[in-house]
C-alpha atoms as a PDB file:
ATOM      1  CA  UNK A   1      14.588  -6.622  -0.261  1.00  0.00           C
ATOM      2  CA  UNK A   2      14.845  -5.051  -3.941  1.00  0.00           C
ATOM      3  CA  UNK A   3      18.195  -6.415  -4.413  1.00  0.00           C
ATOM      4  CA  UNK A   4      19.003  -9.338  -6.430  1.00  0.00           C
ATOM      5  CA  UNK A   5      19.703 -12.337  -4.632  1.00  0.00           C
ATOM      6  CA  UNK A   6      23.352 -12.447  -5.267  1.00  0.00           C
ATOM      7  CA  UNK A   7      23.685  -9.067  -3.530  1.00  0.00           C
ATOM      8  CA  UNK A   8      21.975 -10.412  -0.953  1.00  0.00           C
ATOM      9  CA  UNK A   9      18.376  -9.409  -1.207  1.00  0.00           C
ATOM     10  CA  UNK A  10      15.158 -10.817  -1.844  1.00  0.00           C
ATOM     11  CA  UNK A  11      14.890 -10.160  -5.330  1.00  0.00           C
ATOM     12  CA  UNK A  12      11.571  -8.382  -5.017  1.00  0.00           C
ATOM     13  CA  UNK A  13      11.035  -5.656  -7.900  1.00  0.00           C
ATOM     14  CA  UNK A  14      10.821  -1.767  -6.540  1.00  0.00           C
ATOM     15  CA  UNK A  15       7.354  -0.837  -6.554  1.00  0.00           C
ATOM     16  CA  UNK A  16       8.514   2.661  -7.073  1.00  0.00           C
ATOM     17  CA  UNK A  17      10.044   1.414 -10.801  1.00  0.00           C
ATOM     18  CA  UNK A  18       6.835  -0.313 -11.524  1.00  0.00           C
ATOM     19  CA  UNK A  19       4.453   2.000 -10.553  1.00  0.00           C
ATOM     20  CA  UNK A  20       6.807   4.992 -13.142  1.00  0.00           C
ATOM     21  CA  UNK A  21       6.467   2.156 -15.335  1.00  0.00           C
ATOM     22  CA  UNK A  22       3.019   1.663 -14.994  1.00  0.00           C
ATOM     23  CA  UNK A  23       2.395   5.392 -15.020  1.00  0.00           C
ATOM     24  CA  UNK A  24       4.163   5.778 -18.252  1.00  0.00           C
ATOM     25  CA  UNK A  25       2.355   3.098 -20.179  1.00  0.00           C
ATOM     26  CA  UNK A  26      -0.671   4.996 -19.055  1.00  0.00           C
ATOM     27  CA  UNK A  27       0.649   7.822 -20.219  1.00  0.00           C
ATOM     28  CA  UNK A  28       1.296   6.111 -23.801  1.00  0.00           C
ATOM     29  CA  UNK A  29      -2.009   4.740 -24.413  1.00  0.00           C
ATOM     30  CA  UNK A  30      -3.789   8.232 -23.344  1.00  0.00           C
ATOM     31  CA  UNK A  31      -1.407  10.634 -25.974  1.00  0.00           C
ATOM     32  CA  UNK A  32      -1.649   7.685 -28.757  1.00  0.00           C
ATOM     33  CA  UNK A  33      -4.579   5.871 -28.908  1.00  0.00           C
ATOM     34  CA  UNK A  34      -7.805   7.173 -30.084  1.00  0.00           C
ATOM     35  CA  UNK A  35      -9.882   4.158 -30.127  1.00  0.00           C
ATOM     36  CA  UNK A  36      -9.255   3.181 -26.429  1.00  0.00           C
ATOM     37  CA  UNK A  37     -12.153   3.422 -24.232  1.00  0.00           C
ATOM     38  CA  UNK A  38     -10.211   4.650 -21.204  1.00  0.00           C
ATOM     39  CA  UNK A  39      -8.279   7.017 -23.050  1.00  0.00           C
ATOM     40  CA  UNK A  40     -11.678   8.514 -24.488  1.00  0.00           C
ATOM     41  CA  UNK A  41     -13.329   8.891 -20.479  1.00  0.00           C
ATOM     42  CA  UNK A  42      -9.711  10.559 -19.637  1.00  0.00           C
ATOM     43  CA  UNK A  43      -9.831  12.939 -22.369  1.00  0.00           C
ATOM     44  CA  UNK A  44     -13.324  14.376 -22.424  1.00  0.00           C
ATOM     45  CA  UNK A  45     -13.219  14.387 -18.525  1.00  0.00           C
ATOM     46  CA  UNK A  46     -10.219  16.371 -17.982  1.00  0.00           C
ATOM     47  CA  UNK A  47      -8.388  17.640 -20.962  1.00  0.00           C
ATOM     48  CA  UNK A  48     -11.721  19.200 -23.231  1.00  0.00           C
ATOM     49  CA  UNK A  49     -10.825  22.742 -23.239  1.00  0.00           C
ATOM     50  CA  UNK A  50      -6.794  22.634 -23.058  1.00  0.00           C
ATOM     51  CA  UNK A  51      -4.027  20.161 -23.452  1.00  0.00           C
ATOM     52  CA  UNK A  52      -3.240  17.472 -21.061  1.00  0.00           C
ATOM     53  CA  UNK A  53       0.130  18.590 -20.108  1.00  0.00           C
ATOM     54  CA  UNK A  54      -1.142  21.558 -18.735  1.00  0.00           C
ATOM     55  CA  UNK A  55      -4.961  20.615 -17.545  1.00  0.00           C
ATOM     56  CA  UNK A  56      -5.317  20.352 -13.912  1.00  0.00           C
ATOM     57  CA  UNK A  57      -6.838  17.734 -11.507  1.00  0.00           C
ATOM     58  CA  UNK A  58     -10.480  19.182 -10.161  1.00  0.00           C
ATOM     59  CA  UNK A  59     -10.502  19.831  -6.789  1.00  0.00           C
ATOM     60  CA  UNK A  60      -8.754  17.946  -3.311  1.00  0.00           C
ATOM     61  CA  UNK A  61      -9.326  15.604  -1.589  1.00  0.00           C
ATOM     62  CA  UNK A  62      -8.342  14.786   1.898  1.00  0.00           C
ATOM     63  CA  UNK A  63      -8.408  11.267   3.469  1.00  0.00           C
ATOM     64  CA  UNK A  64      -8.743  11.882   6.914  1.00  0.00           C
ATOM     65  CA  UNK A  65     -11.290  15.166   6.960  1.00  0.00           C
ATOM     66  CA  UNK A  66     -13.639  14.402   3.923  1.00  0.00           C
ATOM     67  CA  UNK A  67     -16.763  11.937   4.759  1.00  0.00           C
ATOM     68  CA  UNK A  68     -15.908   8.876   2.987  1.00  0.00           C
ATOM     69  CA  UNK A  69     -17.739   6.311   5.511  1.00  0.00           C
ATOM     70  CA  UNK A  70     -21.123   8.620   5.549  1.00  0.00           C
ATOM     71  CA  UNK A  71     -20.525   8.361   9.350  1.00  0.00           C
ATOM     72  CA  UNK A  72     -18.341  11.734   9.635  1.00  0.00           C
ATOM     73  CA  UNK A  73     -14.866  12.192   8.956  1.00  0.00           C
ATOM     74  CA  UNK A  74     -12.407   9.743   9.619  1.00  0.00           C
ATOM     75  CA  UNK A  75     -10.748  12.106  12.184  1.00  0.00           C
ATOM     76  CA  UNK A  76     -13.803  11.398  13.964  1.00  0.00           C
ATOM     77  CA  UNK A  77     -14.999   8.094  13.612  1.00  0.00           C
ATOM     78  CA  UNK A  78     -14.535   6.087  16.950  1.00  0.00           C
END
């Protein structure tokens, strides 16, 4: 499907290269931009006391055993 149309595809983009992309640009505005509202939240929340190649995410999460629907775990839900 992610083939141009002469090769025979659909001419869809990969939404692998466009989330990297999307990712990266991200990335951009967070290391360059100091006025940036987002970029200010990301900072202070997770990068305060070291740098944010090296800063960790907080905890895990799981989808299926954490209570996201305040009726159990989906696991559980019937």
């Amino acid at each position: 499907m992610c083939y141009p149309k002469v090769e025979g595809g659909l001419g869809f983009r990969s939404l692998h290269d466009v989330s990297k992309a999307f990712f990266a640009k991200l990335w951009w505005i967070f290391k360059t931009t100091t006025s940036s509202l987002w970029a200010s939240f990301m900072w202070n929340k997770y990068c305060k006391k070291m740098h944010p190649t090296v800063a960790k995410g907080q905890g895990s999460l799981s989808f299926w055993f954490d209570n996201w629907t305040k009726q159990g775990a989906l696991w559980y839900v019937e």
